[in-house]
N, C-alpha and C. Protein backbone atom coordinates (compact mmCIF):
# COMPACT_ATOMS: atom_id res chain seq x y z
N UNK A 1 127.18 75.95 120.22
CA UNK A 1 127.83 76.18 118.93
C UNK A 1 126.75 76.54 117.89
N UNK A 2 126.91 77.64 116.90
CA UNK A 2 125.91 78.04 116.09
C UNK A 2 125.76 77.08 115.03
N UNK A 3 125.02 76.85 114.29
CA UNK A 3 124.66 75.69 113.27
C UNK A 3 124.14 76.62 112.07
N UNK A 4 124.30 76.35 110.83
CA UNK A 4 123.66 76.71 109.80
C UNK A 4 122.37 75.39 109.71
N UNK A 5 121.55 76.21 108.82
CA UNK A 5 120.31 75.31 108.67
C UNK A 5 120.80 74.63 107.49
N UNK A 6 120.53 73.28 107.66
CA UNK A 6 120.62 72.63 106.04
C UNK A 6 120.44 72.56 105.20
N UNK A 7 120.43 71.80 104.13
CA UNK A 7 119.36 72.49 102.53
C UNK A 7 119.62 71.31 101.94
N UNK A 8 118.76 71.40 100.98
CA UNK A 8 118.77 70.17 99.51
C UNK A 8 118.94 70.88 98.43
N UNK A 9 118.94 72.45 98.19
CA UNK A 9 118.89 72.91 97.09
C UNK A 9 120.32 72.52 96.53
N UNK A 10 120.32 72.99 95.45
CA UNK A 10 121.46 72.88 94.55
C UNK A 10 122.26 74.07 93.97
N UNK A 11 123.27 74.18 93.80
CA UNK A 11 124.11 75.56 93.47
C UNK A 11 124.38 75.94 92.62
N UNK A 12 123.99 76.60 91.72
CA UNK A 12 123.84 76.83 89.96
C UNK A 12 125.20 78.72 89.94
N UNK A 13 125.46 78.31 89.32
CA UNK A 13 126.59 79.34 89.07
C UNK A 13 126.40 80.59 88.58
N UNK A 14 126.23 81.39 89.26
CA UNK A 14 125.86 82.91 88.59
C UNK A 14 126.40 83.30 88.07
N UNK A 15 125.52 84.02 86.83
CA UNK A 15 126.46 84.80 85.59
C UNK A 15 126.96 85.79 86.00
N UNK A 16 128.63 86.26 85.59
CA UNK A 16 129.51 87.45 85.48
C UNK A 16 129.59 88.22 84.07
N UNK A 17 129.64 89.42 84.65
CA UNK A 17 130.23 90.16 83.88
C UNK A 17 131.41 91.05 84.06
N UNK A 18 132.63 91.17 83.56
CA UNK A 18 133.43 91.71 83.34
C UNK A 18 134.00 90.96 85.41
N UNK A 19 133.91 89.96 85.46
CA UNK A 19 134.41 89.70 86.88
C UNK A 19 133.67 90.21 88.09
N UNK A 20 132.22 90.54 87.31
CA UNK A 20 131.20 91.10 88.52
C UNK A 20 129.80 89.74 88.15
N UNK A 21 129.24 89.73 89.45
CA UNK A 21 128.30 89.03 88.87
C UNK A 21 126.97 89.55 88.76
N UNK A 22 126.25 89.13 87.23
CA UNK A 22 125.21 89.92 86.77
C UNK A 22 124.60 90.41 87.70
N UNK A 23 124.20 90.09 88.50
CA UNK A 23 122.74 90.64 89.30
C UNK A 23 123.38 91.86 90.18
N UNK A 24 124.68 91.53 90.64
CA UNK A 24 125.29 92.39 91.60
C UNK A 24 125.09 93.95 90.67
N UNK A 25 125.58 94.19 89.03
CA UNK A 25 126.27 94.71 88.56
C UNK A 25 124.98 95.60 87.87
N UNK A 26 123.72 94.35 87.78
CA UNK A 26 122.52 95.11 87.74
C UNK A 26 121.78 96.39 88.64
N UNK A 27 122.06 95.72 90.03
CA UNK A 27 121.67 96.49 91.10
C UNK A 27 122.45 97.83 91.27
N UNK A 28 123.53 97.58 91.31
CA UNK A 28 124.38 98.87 91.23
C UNK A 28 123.80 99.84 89.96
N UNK A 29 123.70 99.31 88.97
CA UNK A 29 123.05 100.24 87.54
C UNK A 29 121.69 100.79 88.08
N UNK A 30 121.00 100.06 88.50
CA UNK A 30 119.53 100.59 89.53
C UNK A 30 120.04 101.73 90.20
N UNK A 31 120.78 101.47 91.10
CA UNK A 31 120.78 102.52 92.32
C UNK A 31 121.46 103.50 91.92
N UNK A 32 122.28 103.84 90.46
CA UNK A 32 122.96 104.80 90.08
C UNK A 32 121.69 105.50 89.11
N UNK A 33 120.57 104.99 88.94
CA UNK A 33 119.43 105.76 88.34
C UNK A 33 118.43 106.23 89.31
N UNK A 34 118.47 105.47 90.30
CA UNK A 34 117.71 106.12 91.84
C UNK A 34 118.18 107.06 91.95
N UNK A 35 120.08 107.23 91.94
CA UNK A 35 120.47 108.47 92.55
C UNK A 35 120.28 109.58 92.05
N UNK A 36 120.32 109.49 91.02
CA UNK A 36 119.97 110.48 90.01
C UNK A 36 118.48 110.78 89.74
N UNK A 37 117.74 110.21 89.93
CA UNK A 37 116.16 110.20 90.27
C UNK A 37 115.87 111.09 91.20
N UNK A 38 116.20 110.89 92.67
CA UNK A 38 116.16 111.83 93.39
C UNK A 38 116.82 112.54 93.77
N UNK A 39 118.19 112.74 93.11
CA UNK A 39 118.79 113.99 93.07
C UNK A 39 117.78 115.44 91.91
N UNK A 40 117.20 114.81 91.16
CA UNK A 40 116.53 115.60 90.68
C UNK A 40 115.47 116.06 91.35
N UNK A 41 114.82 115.52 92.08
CA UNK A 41 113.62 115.91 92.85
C UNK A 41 113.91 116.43 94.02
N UNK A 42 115.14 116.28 94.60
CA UNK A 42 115.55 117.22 95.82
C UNK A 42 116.28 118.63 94.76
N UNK A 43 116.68 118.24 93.81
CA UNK A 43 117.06 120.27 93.19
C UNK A 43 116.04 120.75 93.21
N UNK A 44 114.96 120.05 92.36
CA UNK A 44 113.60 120.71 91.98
C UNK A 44 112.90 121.11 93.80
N UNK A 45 112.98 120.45 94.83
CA UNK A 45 112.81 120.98 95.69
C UNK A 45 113.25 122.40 95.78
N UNK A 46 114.81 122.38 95.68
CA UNK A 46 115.52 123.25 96.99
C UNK A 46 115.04 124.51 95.70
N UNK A 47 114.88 124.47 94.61
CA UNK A 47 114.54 125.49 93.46
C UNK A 47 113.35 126.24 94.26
N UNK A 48 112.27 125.02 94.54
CA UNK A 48 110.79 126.23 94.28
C UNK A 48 111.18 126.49 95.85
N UNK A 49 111.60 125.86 96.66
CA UNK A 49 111.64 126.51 98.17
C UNK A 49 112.39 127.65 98.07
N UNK A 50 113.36 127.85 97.43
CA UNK A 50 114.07 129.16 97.28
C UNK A 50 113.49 130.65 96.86
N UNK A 51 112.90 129.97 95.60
CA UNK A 51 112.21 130.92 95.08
C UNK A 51 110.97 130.97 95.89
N UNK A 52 110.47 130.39 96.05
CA UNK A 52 109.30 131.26 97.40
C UNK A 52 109.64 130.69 98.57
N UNK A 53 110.79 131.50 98.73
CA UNK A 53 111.16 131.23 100.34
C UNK A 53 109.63 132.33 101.54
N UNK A 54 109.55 133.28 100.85
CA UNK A 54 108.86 134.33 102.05
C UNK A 54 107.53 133.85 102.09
N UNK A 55 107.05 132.92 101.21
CA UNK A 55 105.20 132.15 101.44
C UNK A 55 105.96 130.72 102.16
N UNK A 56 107.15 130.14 102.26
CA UNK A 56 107.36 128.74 102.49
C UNK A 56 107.22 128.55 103.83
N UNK A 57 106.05 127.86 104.47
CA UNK A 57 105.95 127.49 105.95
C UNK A 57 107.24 126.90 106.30
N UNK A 58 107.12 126.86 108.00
CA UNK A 58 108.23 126.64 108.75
C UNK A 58 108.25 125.40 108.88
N UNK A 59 108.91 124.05 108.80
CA UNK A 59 108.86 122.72 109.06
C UNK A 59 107.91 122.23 110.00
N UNK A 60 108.67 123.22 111.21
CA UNK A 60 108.89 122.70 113.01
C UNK A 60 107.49 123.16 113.44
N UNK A 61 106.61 124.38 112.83
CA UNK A 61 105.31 124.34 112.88
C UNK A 61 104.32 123.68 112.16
N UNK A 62 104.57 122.69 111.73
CA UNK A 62 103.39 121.89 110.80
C UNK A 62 104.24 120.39 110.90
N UNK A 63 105.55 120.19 111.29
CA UNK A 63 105.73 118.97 111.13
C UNK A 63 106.12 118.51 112.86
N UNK A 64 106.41 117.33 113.07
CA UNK A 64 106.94 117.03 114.58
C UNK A 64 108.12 116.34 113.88
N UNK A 65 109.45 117.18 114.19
CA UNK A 65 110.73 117.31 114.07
C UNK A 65 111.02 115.90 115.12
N UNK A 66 110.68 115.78 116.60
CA UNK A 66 111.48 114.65 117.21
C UNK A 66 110.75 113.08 117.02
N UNK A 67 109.48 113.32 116.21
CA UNK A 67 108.83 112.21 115.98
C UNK A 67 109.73 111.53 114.62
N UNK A 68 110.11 112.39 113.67
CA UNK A 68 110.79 112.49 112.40
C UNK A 68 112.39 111.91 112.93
N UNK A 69 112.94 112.74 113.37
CA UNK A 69 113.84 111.94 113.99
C UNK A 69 114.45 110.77 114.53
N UNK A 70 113.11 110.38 115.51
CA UNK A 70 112.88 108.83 116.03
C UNK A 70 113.14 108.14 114.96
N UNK A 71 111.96 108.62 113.90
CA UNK A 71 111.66 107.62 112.78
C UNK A 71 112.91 107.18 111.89
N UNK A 72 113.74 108.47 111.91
CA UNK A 72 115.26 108.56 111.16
C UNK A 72 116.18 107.70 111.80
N UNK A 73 116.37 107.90 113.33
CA UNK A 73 116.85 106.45 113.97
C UNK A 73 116.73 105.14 113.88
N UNK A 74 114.79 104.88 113.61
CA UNK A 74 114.71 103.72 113.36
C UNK A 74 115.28 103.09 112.40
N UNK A 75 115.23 103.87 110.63
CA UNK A 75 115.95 103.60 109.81
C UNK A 75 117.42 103.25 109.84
N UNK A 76 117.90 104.29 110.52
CA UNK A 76 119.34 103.68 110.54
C UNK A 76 119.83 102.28 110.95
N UNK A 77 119.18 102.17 112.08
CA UNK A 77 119.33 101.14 112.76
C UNK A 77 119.03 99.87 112.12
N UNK A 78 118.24 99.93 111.18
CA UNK A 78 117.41 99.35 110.22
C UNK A 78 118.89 98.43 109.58
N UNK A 79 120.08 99.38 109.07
CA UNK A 79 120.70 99.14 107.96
C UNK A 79 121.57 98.40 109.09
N UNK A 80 121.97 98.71 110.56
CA UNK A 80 122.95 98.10 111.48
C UNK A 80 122.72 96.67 111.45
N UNK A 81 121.14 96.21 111.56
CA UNK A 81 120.62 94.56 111.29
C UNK A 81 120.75 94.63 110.01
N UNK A 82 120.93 95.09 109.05
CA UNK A 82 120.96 94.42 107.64
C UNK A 82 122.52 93.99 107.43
N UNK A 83 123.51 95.30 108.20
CA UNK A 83 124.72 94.42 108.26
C UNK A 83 125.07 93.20 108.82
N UNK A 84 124.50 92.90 109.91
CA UNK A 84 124.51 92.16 111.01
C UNK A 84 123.97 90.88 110.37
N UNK A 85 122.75 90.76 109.13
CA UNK A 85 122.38 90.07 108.71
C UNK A 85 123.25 89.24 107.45
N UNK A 86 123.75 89.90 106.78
CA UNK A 86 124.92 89.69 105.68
C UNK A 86 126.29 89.18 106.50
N UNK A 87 126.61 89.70 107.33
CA UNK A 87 127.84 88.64 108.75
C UNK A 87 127.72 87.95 108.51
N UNK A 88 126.25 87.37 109.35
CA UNK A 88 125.98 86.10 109.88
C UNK A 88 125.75 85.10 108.57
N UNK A 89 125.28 85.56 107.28
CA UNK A 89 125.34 84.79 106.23
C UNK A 89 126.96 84.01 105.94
N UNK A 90 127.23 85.41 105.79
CA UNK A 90 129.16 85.14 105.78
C UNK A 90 129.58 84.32 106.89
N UNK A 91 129.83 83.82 107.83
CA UNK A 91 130.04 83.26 108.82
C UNK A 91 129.02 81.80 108.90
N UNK A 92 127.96 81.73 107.85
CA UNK A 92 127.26 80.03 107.11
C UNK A 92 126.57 80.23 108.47
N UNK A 93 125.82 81.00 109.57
CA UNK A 93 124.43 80.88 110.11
C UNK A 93 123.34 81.80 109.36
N UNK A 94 122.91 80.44 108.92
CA UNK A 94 121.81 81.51 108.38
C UNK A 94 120.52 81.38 109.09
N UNK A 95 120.23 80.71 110.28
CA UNK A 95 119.25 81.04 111.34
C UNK A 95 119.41 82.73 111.84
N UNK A 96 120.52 82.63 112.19
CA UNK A 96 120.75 84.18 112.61
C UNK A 96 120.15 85.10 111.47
N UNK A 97 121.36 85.10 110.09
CA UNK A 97 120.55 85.93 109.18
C UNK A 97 119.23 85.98 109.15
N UNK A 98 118.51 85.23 109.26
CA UNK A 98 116.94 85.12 108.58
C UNK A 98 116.20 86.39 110.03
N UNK A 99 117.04 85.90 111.00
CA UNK A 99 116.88 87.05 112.12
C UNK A 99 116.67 87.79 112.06
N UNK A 100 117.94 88.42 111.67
CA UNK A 100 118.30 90.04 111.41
C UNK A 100 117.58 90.29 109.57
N UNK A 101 117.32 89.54 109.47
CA UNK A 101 116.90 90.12 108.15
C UNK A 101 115.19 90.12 108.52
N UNK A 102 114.78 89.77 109.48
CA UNK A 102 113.04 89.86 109.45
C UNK A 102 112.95 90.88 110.29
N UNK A 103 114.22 91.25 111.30
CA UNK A 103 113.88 92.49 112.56
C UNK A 103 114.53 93.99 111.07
N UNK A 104 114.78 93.73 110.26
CA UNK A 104 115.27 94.96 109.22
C UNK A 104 113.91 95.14 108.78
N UNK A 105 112.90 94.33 107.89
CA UNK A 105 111.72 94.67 107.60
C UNK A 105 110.87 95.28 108.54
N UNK A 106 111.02 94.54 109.94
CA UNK A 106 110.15 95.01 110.92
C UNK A 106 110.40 96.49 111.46
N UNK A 107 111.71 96.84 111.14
CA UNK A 107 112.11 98.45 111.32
C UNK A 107 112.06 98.88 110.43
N UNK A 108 111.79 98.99 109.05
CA UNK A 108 111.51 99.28 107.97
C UNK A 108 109.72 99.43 108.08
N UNK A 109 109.01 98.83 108.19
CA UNK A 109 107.99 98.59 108.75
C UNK A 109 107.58 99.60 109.54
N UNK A 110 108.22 99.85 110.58
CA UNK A 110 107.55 100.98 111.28
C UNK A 110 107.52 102.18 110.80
N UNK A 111 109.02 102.16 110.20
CA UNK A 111 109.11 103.52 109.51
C UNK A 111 107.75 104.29 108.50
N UNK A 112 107.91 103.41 107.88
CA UNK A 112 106.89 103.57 106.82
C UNK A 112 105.20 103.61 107.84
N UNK A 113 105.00 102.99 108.62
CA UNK A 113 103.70 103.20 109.44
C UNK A 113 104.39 104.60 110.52
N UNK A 114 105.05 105.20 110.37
CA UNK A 114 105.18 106.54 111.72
C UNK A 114 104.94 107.40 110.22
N UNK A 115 105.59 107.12 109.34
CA UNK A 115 105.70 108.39 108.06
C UNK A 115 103.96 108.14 107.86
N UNK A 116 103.32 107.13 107.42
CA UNK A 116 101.72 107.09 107.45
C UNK A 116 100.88 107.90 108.36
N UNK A 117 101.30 107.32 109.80
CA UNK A 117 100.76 108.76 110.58
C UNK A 117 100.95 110.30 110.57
N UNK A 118 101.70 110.75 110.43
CA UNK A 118 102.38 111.64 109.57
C UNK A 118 101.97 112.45 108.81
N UNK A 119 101.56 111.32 107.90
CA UNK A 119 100.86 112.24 106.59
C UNK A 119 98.90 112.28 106.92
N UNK A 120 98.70 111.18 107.64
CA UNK A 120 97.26 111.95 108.42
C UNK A 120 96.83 112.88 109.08
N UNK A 121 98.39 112.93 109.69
CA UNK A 121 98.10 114.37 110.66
C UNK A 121 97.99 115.54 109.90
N UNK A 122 99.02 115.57 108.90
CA UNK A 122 99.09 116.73 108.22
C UNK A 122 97.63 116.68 107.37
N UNK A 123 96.95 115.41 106.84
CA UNK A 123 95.94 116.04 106.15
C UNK A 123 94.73 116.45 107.23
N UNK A 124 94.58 116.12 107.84
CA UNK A 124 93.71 116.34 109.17
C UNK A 124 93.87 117.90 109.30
N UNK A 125 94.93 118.69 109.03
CA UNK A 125 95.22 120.01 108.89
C UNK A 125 95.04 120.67 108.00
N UNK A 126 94.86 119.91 106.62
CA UNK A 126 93.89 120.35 105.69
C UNK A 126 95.13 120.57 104.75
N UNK A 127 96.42 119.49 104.75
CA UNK A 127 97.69 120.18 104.05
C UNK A 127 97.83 118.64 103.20
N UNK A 128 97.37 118.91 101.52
CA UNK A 128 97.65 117.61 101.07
C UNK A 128 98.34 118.12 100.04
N UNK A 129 98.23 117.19 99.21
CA UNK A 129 99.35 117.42 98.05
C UNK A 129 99.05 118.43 97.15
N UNK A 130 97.61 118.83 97.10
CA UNK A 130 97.04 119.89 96.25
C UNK A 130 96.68 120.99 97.07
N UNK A 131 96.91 120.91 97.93
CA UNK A 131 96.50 122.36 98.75
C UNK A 131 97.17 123.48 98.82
N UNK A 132 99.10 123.28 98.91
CA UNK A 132 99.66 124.13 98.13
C UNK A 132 101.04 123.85 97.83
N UNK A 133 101.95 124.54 97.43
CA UNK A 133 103.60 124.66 96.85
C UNK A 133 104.28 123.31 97.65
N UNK A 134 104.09 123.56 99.01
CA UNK A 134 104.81 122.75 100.20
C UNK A 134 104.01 121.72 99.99
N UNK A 135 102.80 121.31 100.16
CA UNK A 135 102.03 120.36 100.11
C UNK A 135 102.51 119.35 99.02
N UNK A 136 103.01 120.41 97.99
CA UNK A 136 102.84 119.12 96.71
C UNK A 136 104.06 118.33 96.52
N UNK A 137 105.67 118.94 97.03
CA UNK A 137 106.67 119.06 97.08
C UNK A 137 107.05 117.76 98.24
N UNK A 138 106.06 118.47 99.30
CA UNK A 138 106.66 117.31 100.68
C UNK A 138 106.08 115.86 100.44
N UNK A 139 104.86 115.76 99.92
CA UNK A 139 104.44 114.14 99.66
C UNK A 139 104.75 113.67 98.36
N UNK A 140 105.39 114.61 97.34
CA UNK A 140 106.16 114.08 96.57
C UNK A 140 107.29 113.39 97.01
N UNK A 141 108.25 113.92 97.72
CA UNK A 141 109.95 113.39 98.24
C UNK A 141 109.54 112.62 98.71
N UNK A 142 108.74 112.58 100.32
CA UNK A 142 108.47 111.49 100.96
C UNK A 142 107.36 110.19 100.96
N UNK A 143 106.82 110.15 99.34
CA UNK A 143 105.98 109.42 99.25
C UNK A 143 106.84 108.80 98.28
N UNK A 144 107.67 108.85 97.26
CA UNK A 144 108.99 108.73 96.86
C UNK A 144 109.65 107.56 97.37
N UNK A 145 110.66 108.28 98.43
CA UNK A 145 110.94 107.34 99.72
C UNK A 145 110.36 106.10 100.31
N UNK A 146 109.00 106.46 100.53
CA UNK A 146 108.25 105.54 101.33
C UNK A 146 108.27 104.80 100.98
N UNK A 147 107.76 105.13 99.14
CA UNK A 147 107.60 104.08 98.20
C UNK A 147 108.46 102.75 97.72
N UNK A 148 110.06 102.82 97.80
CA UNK A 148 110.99 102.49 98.27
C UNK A 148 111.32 101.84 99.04
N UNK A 149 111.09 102.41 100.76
CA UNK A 149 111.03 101.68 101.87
C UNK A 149 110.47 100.49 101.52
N UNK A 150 108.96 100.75 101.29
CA UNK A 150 108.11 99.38 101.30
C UNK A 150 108.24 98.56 100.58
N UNK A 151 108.85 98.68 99.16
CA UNK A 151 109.23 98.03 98.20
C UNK A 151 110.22 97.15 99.00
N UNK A 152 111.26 97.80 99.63
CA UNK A 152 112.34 97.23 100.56
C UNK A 152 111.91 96.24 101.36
N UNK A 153 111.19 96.41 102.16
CA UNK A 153 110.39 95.72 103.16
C UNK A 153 110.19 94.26 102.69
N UNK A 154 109.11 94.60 101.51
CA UNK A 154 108.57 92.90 101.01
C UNK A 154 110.00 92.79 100.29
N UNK A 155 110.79 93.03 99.86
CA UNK A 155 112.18 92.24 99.42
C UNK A 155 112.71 91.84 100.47
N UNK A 156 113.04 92.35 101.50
CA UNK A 156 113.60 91.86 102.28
C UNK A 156 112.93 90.62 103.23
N UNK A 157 111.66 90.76 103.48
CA UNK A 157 111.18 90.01 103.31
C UNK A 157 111.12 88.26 103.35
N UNK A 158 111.04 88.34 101.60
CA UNK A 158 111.29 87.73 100.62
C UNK A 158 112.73 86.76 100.83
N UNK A 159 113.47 87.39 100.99
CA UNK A 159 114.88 86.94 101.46
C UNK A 159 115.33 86.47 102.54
N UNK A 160 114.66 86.94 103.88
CA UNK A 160 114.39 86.18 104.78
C UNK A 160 113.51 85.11 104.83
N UNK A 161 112.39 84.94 104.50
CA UNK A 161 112.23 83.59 104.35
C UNK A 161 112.75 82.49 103.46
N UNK A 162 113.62 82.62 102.17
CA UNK A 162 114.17 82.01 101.70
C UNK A 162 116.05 81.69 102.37
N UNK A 163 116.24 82.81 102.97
CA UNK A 163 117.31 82.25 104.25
C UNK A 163 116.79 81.28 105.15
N UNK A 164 115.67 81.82 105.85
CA UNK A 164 115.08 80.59 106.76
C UNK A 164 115.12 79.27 106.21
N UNK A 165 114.86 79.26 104.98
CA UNK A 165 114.70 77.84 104.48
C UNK A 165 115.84 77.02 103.64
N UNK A 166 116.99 78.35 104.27
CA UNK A 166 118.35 77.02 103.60
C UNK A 166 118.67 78.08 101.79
N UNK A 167 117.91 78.47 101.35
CA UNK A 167 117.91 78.73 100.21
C UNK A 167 119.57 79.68 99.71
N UNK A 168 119.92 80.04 100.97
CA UNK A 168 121.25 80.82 100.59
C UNK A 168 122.72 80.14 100.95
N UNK A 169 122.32 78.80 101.28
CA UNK A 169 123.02 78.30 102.20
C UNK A 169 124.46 78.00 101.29
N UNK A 170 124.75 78.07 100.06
CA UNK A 170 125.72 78.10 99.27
C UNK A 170 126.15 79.05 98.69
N UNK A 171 125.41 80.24 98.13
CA UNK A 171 125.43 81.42 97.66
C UNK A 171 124.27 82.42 98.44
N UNK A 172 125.15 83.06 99.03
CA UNK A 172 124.27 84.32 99.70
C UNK A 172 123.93 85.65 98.85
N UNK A 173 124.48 85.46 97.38
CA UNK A 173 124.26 86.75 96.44
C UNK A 173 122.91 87.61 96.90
N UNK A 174 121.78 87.00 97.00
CA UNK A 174 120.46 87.30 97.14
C UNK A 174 120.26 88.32 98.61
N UNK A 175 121.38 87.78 99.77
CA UNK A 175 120.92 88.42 101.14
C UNK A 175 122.28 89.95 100.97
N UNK A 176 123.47 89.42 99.66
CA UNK A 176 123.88 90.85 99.35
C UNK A 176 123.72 91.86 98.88
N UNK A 177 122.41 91.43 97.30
CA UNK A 177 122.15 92.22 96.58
C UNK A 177 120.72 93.70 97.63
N UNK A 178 120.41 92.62 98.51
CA UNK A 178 119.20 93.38 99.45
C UNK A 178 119.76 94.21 100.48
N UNK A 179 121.21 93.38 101.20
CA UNK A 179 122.13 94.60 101.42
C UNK A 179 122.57 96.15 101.03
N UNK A 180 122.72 95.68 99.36
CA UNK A 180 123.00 97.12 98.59
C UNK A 180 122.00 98.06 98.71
N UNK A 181 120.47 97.32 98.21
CA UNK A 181 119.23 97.97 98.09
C UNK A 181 118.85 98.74 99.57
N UNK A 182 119.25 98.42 100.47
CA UNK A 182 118.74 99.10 101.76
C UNK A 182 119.41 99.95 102.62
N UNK A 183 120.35 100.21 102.45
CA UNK A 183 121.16 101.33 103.05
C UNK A 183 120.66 103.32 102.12
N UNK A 184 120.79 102.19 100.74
CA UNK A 184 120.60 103.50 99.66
C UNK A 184 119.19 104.40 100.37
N UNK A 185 118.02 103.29 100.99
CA UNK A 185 117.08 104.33 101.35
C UNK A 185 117.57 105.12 102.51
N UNK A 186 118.26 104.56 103.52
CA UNK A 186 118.86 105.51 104.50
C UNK A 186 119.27 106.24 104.33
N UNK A 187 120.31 106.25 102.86
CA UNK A 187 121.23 107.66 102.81
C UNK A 187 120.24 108.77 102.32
N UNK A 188 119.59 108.42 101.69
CA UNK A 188 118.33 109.33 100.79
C UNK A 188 117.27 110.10 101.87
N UNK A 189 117.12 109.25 102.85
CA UNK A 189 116.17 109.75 103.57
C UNK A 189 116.92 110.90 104.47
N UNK A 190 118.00 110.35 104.90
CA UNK A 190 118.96 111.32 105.35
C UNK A 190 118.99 112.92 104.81
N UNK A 191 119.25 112.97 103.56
CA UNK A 191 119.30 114.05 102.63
C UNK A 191 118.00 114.61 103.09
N UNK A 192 116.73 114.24 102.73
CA UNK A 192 115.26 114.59 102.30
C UNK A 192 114.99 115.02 104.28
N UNK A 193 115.53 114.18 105.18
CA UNK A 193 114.87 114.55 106.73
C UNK A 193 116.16 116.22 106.95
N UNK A 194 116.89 116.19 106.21
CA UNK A 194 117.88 117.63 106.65
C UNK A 194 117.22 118.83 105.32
N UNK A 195 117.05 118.71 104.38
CA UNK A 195 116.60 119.81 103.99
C UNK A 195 115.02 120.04 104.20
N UNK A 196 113.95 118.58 104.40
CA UNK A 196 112.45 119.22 104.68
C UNK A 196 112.29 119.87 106.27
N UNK A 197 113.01 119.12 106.72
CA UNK A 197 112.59 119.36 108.44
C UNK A 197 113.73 119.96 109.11
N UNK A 198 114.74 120.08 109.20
CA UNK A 198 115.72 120.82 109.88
C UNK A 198 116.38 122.35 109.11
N UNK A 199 116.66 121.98 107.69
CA UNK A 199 116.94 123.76 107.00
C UNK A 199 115.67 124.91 106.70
């Protein structure tokens, strides 16, 4: 039979607004300025790639398309344990959660170390952010992203060890609000892996 871990903490009542509760209502206001953040930086992409489409290198010759891919899998999969992790909160194991919430960093984690290799290879080729149009464009989006990811990572983190230790064991707000925060990089990366590397 599964067991939740116990706790001594105490349960302090989170502030609402309008029948939402603050922090939830915060995060959502975040991620509606992310979206719009990098919705601007993918127009400003698809702009200068357009306009110099006939100098714009080919992805699939300077990038590795099935390594990118992998890496796009890993992410996803990433968000399958973050659901899996928010369940098991809901359902009061939070041994499990703390689980699935340390194997989400750890795929988050890689991601961000395959995109690192990545960007060595390419400078090893002599292609950095100042070298030219594409150069400055591609480690913009995906340094962006990354930036994000990793941010993600130590939050999530963060939240797994305070699951481990009982800390959600009355209010799981904390293992939902990291819920919200981590899918958003999947969908984004999604966007950014179909127009740099596949169009």
């Amino acid at each position: 039979m599964e067991q939740s871990i116990p706790t001594t903490s105490h349960h302090h009542a989170t502030p609402v607004w309008q029948g939402i509760p603050t922090p939830k209502f915060a995060i959502w206001l975040f991620l509606a300025s992310e979206i719009m953040f990098f919705a601007g930086l993918i127009v400003a992409y698809l702009n200068l790639r357009t306009n110099n489409a006939p100098d714009w290198p080919v992805a699939a010759e300077l990038l590795s398309v099935p390594l990118v891919a992998l890496n796009t899998f890993i992410l996803i999969c990433s968000s399958v344990t973050m659901v899996f992790a928010y369940d098991s909160a809901e359902r009061g194991n939070l041994r499990r959660a703390a689980g699935f919430l340390a194997v989400t960093a750890l795929l988050g984690a890689i991601f961000v170390s395959i995109q690192a290799y990545e960007w060595s290879e390419l400078m090893r080729e002599g292609i950095t952010a100042t070298s030219n149009l594409f150069g400055g464009t591609f480690y913009t989006l995906t340094g962006f992203h990354g930036t994000h990811v990793l941010i993600g990572v130590l939050w999530v983190l963060a939240v797994a060890v305070k699951t481990f230790r009982g800390g959600y064991n009355q209010n799981h707000l904390g293992i939902e609000l990291a819920g919200l925060y981590w899918p958003f990089d999947d969908v984004v990366w999604i966007f950014l892996f179909t127009i740099i590397y596949l169009i």
